[in-house]
N, C-alpha and C. Protein backbone atom coordinates (compact mmCIF):
# COMPACT_ATOMS: atom_id res chain seq x y z
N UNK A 1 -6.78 -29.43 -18.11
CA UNK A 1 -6.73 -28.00 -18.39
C UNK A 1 -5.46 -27.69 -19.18
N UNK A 2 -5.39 -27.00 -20.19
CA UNK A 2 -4.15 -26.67 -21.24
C UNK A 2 -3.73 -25.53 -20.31
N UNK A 3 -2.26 -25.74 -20.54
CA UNK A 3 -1.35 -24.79 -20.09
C UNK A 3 -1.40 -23.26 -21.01
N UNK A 4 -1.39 -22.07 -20.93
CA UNK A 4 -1.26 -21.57 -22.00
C UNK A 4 0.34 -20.99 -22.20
N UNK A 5 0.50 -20.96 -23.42
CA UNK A 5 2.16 -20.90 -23.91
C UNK A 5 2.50 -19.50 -23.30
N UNK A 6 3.95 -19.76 -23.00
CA UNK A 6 5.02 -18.84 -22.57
C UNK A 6 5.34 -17.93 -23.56
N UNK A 7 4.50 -17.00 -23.40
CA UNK A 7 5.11 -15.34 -23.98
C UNK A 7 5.36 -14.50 -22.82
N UNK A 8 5.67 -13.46 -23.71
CA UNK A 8 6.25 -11.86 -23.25
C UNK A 8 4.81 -11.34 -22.18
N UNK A 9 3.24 -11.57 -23.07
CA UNK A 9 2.36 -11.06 -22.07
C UNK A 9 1.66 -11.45 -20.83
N UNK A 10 2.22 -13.10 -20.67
CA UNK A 10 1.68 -13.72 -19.48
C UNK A 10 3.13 -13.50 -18.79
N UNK A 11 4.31 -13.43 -19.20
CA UNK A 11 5.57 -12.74 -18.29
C UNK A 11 5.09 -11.63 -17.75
N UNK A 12 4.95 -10.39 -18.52
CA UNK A 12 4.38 -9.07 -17.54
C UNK A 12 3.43 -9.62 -16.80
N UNK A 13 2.00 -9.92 -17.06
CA UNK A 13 1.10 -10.11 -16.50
C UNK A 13 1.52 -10.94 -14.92
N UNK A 14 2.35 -11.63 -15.15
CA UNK A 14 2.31 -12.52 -13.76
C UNK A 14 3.18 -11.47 -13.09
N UNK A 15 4.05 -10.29 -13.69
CA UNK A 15 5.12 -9.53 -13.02
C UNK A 15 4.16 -8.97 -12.54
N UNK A 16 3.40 -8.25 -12.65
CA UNK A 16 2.48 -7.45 -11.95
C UNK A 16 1.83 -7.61 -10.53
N UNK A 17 2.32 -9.00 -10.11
CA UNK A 17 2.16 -9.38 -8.80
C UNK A 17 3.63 -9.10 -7.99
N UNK A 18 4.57 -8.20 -8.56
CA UNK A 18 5.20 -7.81 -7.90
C UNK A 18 5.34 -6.15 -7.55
N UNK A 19 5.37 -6.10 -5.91
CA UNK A 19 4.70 -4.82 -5.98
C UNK A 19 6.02 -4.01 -5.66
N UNK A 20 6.36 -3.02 -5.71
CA UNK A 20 7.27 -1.70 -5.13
C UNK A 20 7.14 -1.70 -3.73
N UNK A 21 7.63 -2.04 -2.51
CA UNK A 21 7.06 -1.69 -1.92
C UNK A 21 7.20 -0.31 -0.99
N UNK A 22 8.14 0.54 -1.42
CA UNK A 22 8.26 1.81 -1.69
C UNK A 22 7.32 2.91 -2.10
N UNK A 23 6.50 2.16 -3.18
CA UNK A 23 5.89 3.45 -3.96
C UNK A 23 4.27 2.35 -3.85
N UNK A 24 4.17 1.46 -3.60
CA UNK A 24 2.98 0.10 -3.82
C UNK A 24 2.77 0.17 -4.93
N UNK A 25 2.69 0.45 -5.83
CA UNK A 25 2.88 -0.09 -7.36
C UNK A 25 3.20 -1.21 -7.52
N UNK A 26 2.95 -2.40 -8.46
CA UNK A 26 3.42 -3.00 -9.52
C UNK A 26 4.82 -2.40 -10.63
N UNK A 27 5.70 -3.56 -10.24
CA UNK A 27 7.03 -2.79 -11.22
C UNK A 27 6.47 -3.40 -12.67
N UNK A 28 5.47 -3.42 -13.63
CA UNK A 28 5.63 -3.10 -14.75
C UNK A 28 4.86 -2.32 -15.12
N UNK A 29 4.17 -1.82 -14.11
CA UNK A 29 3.05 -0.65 -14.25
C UNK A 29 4.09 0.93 -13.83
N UNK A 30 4.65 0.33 -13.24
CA UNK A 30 5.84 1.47 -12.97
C UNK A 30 6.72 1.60 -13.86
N UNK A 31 6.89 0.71 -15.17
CA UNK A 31 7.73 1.17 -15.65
C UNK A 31 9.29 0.61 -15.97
N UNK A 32 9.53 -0.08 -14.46
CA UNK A 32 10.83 -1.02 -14.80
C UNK A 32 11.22 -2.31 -15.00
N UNK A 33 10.29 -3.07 -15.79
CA UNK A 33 10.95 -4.17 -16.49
C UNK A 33 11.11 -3.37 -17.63
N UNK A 34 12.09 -3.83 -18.42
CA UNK A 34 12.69 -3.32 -19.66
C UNK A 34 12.84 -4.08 -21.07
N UNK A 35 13.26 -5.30 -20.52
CA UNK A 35 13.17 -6.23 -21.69
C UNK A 35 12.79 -7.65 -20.81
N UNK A 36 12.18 -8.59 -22.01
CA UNK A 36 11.35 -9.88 -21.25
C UNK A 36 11.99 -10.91 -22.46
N UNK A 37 12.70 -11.89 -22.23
CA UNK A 37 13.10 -12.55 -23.40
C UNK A 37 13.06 -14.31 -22.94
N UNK A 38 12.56 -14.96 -23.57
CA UNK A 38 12.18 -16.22 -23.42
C UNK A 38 12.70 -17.80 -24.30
N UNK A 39 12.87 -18.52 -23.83
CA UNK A 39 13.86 -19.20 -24.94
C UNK A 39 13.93 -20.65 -23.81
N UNK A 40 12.21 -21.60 -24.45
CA UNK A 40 12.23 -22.88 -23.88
C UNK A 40 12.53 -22.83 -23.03
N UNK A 41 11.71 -22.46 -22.11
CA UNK A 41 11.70 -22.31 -21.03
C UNK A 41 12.49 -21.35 -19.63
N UNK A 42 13.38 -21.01 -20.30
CA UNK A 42 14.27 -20.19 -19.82
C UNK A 42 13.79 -18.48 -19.98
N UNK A 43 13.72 -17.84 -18.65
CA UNK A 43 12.94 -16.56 -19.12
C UNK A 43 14.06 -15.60 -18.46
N UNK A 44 14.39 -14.06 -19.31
CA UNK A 44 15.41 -13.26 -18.56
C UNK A 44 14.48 -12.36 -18.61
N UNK A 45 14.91 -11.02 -17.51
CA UNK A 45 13.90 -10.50 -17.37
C UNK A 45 15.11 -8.99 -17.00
N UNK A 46 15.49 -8.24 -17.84
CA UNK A 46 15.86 -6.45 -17.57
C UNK A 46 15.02 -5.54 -17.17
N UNK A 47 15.44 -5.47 -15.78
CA UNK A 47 14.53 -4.44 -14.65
C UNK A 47 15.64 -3.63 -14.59
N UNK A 48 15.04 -2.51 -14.20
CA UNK A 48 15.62 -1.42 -12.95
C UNK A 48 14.59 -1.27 -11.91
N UNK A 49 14.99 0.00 -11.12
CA UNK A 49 14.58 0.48 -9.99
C UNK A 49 14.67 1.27 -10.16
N UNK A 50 13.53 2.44 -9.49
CA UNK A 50 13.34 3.92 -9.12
C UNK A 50 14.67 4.84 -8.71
N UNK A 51 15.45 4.18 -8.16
CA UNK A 51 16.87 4.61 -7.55
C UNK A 51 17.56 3.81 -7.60
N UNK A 52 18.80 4.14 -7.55
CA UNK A 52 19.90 3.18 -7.67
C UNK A 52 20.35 2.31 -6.33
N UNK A 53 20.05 3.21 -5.22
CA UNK A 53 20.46 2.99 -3.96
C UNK A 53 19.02 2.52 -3.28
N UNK A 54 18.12 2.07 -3.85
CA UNK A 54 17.24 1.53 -3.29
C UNK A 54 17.41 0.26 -2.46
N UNK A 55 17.13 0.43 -1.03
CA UNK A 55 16.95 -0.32 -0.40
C UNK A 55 16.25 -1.74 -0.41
N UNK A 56 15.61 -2.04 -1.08
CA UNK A 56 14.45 -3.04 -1.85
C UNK A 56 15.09 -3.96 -2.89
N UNK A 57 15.81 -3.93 -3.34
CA UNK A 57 16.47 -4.38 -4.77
C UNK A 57 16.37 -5.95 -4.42
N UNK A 58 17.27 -6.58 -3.75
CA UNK A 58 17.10 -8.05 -3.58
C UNK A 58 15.48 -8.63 -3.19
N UNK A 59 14.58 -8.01 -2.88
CA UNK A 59 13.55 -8.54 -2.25
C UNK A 59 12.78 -8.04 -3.51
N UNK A 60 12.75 -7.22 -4.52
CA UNK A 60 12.09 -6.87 -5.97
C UNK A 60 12.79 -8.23 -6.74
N UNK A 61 13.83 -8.16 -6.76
CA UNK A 61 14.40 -9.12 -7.82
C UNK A 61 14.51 -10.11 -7.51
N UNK A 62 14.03 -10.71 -5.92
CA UNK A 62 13.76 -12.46 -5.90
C UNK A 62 12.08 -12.30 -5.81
N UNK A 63 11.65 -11.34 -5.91
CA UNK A 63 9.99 -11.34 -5.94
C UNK A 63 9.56 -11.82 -7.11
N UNK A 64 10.29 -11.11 -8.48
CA UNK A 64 10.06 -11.42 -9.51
C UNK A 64 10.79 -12.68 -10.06
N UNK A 65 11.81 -13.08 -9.62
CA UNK A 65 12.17 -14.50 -10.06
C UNK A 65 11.24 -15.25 -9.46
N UNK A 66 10.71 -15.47 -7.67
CA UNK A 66 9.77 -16.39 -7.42
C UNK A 66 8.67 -16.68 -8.48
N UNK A 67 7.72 -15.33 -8.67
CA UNK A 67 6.58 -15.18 -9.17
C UNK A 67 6.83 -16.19 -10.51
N UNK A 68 8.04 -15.76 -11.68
CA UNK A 68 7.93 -16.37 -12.56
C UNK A 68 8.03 -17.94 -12.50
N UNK A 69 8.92 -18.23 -11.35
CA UNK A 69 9.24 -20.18 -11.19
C UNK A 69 7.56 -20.43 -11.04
N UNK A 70 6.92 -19.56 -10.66
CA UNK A 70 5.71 -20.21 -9.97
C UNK A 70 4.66 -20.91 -10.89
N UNK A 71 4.88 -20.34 -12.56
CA UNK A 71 4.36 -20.47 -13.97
C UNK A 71 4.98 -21.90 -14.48
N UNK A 72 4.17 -22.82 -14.35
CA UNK A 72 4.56 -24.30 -15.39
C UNK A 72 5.37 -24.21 -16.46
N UNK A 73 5.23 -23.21 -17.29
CA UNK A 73 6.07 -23.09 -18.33
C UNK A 73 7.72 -23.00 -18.08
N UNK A 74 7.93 -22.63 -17.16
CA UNK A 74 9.35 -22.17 -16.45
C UNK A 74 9.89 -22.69 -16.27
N UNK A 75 11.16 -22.78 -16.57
CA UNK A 75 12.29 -23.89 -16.20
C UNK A 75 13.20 -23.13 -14.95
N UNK A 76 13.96 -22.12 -15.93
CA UNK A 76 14.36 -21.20 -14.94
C UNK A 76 14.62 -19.78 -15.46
N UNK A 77 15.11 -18.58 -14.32
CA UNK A 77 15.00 -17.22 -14.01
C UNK A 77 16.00 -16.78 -13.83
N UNK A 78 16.06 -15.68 -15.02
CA UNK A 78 17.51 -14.52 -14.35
C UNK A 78 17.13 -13.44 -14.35
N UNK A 79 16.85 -12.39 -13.39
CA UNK A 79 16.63 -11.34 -13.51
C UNK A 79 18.00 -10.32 -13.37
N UNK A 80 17.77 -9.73 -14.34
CA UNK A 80 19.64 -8.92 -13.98
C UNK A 80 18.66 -7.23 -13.85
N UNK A 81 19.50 -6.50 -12.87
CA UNK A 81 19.23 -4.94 -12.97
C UNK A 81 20.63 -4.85 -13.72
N UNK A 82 19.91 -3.37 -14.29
CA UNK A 82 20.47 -2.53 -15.39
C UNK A 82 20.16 -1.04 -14.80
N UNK A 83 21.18 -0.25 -15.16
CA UNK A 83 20.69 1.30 -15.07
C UNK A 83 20.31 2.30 -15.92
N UNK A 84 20.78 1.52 -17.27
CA UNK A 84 20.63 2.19 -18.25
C UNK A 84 19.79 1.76 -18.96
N UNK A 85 18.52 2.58 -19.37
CA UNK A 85 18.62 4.12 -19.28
C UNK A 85 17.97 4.32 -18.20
N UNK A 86 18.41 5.03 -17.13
CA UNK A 86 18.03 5.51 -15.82
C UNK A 86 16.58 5.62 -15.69
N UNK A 87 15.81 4.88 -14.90
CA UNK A 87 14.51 5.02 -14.69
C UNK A 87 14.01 6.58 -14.64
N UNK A 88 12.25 7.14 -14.94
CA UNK A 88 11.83 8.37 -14.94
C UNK A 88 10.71 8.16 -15.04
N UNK A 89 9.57 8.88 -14.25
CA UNK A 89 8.29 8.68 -14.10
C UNK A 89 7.48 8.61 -15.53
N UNK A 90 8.71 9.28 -16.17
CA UNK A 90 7.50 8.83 -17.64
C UNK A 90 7.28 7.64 -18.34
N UNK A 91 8.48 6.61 -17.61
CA UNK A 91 8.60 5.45 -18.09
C UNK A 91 6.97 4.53 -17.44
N UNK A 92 6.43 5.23 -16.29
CA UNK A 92 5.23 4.48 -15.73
C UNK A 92 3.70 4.48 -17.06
N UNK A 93 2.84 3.38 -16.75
CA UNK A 93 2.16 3.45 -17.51
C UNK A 93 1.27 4.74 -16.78
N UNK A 94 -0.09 5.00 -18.32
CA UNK A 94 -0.99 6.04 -17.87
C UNK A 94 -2.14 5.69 -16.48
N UNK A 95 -1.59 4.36 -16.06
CA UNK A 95 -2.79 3.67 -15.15
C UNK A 95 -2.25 3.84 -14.04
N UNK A 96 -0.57 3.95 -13.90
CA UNK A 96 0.36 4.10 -12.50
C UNK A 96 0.30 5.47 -12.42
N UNK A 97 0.34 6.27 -13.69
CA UNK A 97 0.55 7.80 -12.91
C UNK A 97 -0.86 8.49 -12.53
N UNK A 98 -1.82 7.65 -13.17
CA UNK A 98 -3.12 8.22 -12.48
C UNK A 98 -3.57 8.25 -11.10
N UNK A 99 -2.66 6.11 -10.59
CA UNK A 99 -3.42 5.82 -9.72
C UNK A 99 -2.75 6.51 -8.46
N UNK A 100 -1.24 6.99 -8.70
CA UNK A 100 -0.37 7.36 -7.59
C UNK A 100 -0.36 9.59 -8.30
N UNK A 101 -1.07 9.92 -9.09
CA UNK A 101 -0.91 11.59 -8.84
C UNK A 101 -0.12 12.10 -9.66
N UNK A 102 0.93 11.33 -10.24
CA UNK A 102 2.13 11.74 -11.07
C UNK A 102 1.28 12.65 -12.65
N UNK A 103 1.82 13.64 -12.17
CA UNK A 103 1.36 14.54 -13.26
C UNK A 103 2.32 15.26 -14.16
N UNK A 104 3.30 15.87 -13.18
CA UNK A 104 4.78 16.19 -13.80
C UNK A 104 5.74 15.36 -14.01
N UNK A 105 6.34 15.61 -14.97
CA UNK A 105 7.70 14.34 -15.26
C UNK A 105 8.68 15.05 -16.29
């Protein structure tokens, strides 16, 4: 069976098995991965969080390093949080604010 190559859309795609577990969302359906950058094997990954003081942060950001080691292509994982630019519900896709109500933002 061929492996298929390491991009940006099988990175989200496998992120999407990481859920919020705050809000149960998926954090790229929510909005906070930010940048996905890849380089032989080596994948970085710029998230935030809904809040700054979120309680969740280490257990989001080794969720999403596991998930990615878990991909053959992978050598290894850095996920760094960032705050800037401060997360906002408009950053969620049209499929997260449908599925959770978000109408105002």
């Amino acid at each position: 069976m061929n492996t298929p190559p390491l991009t940006e859309e099988l990175v989200l795609d496998t992120l999407r098995q990481v859920i919020d577990p705050e809000i149960g969302f998926n954090i790229v359906d929510l909005g906070l991965v930010y940048d996905v950058r890849i380089d032989n094997g080596f994948v970085k990954v710029l998230m935030t969080l809904t809040t700054p003081g979120c309680p969740m942060h280490d257990s989001i950001c080794e969720g999403a390093r596991h998930v990615l080691l878990g991909l053959e292509q992978v050598n290894d994982v850095d996920v760094q949080l960032v705050w800037d630019p401060p997360w906002n519900p408009s950053m969620m896709t049209e499929r997260a604010r449908q599925a959770l109500g978000v109408t105002n933002f």
